[in-house]
N, C-alpha and C. Protein backbone atom coordinates (compact mmCIF):
# COMPACT_ATOMS: atom_id res chain seq x y z
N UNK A 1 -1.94 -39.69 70.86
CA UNK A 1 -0.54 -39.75 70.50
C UNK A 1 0.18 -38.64 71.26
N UNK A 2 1.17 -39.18 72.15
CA UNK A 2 2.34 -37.80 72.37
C UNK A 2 2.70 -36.96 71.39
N UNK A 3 3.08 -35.59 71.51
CA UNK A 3 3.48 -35.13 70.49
C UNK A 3 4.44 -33.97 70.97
N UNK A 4 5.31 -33.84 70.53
CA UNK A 4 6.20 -32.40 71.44
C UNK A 4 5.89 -30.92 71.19
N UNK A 5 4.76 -30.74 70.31
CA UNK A 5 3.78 -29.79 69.99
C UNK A 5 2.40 -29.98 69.11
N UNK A 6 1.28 -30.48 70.67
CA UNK A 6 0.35 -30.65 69.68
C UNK A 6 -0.33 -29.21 69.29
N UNK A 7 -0.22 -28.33 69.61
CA UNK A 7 -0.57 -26.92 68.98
C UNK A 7 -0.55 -27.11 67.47
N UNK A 8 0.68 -27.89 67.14
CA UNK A 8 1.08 -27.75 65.45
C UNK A 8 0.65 -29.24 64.29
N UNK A 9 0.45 -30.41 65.33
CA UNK A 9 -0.09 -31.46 65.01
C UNK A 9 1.39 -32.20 64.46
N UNK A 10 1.98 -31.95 64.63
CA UNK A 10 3.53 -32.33 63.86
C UNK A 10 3.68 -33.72 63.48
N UNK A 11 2.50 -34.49 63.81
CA UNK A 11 2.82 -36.04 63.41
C UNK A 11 1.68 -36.37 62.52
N UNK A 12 0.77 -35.26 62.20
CA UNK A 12 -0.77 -35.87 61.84
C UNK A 12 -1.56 -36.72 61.95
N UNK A 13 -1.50 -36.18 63.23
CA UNK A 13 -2.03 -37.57 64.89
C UNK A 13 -4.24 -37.35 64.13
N UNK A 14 -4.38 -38.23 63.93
CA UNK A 14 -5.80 -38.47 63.63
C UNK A 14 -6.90 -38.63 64.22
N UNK A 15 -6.52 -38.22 65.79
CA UNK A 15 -7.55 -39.11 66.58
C UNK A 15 -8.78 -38.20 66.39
N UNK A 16 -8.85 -37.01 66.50
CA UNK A 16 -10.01 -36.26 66.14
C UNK A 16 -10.87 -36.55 64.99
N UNK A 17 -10.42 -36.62 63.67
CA UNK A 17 -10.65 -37.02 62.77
C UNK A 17 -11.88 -38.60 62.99
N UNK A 18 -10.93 -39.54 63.51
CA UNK A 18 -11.07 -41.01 63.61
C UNK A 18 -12.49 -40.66 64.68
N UNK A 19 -12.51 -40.01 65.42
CA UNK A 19 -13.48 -40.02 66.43
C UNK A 19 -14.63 -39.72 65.95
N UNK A 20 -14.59 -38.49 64.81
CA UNK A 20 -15.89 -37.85 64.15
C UNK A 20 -16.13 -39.08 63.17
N UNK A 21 -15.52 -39.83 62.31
CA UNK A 21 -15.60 -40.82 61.56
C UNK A 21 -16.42 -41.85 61.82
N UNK A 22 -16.28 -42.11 63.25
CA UNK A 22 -16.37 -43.15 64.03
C UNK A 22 -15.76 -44.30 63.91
N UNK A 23 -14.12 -44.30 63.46
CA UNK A 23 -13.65 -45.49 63.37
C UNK A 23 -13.32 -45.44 64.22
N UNK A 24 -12.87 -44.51 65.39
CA UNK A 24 -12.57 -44.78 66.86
C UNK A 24 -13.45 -44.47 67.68
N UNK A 25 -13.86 -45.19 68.94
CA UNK A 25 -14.55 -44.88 69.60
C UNK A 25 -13.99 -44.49 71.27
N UNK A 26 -15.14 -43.68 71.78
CA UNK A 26 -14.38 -43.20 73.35
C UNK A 26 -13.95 -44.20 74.00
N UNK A 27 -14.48 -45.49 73.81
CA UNK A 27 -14.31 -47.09 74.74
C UNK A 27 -12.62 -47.54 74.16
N UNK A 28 -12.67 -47.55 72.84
CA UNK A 28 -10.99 -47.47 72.79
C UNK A 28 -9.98 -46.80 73.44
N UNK A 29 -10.58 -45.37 72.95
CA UNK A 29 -9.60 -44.15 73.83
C UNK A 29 -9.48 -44.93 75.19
N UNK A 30 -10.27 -45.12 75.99
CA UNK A 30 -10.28 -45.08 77.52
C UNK A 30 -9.69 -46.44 77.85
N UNK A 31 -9.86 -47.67 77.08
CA UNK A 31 -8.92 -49.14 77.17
C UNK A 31 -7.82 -48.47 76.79
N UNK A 32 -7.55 -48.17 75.62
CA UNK A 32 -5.56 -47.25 76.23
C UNK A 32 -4.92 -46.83 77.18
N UNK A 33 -6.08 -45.31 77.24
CA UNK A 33 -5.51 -44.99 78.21
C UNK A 33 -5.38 -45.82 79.70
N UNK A 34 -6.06 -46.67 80.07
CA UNK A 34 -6.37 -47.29 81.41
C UNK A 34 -5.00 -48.68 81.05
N UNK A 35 -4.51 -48.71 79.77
CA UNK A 35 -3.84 -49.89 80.01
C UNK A 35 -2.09 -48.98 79.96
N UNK A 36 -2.28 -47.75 79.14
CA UNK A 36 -1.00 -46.95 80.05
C UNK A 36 -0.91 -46.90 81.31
N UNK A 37 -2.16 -46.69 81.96
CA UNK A 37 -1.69 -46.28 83.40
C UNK A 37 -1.59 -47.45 84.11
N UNK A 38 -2.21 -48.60 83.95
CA UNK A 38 -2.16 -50.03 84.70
C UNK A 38 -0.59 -50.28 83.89
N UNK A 39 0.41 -49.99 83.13
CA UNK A 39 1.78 -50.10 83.02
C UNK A 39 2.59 -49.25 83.81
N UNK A 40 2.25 -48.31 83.79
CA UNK A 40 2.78 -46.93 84.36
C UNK A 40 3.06 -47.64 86.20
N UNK A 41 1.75 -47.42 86.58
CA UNK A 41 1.52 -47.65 87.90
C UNK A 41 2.11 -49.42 88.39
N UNK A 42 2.49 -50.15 87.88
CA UNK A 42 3.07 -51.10 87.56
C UNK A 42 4.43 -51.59 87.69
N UNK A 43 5.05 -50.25 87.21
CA UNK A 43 6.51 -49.98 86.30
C UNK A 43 7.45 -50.05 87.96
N UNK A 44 8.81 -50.85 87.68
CA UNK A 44 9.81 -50.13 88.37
C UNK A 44 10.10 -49.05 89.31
N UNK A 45 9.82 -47.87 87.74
CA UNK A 45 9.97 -46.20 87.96
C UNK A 45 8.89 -46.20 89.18
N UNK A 46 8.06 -46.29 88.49
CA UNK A 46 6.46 -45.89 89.56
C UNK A 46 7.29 -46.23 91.14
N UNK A 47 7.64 -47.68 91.59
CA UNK A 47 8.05 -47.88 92.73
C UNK A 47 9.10 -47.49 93.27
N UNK A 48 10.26 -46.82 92.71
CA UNK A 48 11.17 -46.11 92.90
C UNK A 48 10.01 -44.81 93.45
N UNK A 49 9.45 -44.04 92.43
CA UNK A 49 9.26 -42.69 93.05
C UNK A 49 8.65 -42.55 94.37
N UNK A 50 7.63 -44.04 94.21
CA UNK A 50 6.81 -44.41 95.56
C UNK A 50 8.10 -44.64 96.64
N UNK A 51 9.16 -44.64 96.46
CA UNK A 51 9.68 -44.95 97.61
C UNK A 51 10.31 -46.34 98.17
N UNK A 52 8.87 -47.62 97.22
CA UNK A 52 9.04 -48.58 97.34
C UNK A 52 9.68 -49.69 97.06
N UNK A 53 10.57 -49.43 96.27
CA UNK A 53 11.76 -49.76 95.51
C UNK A 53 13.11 -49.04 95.46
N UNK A 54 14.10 -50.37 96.04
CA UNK A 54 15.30 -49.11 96.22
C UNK A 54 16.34 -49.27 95.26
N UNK A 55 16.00 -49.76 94.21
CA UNK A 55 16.58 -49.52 93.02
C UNK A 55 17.77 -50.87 92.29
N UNK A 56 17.86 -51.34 93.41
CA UNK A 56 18.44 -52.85 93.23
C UNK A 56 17.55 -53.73 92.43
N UNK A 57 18.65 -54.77 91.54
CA UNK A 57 18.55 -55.74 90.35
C UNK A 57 18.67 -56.93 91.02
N UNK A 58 18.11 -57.87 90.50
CA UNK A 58 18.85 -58.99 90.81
C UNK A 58 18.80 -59.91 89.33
N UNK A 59 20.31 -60.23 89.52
CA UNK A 59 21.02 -60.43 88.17
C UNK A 59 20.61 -62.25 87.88
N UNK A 60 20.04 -63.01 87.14
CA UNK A 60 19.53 -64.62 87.07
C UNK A 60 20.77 -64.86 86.00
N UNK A 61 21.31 -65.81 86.47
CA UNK A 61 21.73 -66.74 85.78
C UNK A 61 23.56 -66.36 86.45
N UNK A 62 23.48 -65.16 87.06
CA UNK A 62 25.06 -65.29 87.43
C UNK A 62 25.45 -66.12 88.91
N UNK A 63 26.75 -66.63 88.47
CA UNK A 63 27.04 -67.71 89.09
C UNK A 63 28.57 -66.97 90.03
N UNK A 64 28.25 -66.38 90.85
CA UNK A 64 29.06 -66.12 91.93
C UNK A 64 30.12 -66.87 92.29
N UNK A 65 29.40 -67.98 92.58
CA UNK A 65 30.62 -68.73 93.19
C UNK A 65 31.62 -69.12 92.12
N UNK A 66 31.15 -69.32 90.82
CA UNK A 66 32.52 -69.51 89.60
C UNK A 66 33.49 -68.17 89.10
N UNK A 67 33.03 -67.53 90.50
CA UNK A 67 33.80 -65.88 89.99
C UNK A 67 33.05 -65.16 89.09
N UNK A 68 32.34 -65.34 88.14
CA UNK A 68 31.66 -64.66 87.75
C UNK A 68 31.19 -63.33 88.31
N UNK A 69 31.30 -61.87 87.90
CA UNK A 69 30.80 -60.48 88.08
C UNK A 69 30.64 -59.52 86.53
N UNK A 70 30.14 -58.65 87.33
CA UNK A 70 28.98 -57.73 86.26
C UNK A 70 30.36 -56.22 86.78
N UNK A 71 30.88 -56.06 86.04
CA UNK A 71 31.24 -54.69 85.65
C UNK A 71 31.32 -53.52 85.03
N UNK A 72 30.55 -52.83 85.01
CA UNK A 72 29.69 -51.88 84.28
C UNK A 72 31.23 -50.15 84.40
N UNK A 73 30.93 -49.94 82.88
CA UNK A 73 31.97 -49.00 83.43
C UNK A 73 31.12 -47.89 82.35
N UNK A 74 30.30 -47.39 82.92
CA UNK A 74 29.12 -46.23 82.69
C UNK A 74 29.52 -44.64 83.06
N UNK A 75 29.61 -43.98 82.51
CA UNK A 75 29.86 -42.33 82.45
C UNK A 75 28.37 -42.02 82.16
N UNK A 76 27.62 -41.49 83.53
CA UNK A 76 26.28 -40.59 83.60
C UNK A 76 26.70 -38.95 82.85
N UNK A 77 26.11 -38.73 82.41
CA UNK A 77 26.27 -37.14 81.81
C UNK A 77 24.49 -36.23 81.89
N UNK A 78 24.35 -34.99 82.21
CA UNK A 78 23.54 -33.79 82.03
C UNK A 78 23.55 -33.60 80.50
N UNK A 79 22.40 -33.97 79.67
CA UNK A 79 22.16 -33.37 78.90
C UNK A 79 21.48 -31.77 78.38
N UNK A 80 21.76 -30.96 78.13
CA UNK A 80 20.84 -29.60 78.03
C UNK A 80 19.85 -29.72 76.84
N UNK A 81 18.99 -29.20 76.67
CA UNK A 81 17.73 -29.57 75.46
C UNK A 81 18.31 -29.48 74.39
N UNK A 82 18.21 -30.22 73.82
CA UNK A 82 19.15 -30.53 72.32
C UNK A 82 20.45 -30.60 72.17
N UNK A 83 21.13 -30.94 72.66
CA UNK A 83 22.41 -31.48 73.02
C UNK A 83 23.03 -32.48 72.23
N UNK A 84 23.91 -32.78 71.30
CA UNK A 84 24.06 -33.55 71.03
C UNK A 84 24.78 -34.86 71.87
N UNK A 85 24.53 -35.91 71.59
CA UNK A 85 25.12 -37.26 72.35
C UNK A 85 26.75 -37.48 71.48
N UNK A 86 27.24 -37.51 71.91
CA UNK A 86 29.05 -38.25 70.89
C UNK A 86 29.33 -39.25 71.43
N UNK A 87 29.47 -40.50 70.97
CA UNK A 87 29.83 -41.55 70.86
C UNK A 87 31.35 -41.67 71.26
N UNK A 88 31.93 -42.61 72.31
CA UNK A 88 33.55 -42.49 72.56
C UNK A 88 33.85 -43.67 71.40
């Protein structure tokens, strides 16, 4: 489990526990983890950072020629760590 401090266990993530138990085993752990990274390595993002993707959509079902367009009117913002978000 992610955790934003596992020093403190803040979610009472069990896997240690589950492992000595033996309700989990290392063959689980490792099908997770291997099916994060076969998503990961997969992903969009991944091909963006690779380079290999230049970040373009392509939009199904819009119909150009009936005039139809996508206008997005998006304000990007810098969040600082804990920041609150406000809603317009």
């Amino acid at each position: 489990m992610v955790v934003d401090r596992p020093d403190t266990n803040s979610f009472d993530d069990n896997t240690g526990a589950a492992l000595a138990a033996g309700t989990l085993t290392r063959g689980e752990l490792l099908r997770s983890a291997a099916n994060i990274c076969r998503f990961v390595l997969q992903s969009p993002a991944m091909e963006r950072e690779l380079g290999i993707h230049d970040g373009t959509v392509e939009v199904v079902g819009l119909d150009e020629e009936a005039g139809q367009a996508i206008d997005f009117d998006v304000t990007y913002r810098h969040l600082e760590s804990g920041e609150a978000v406000q809603s317009e």
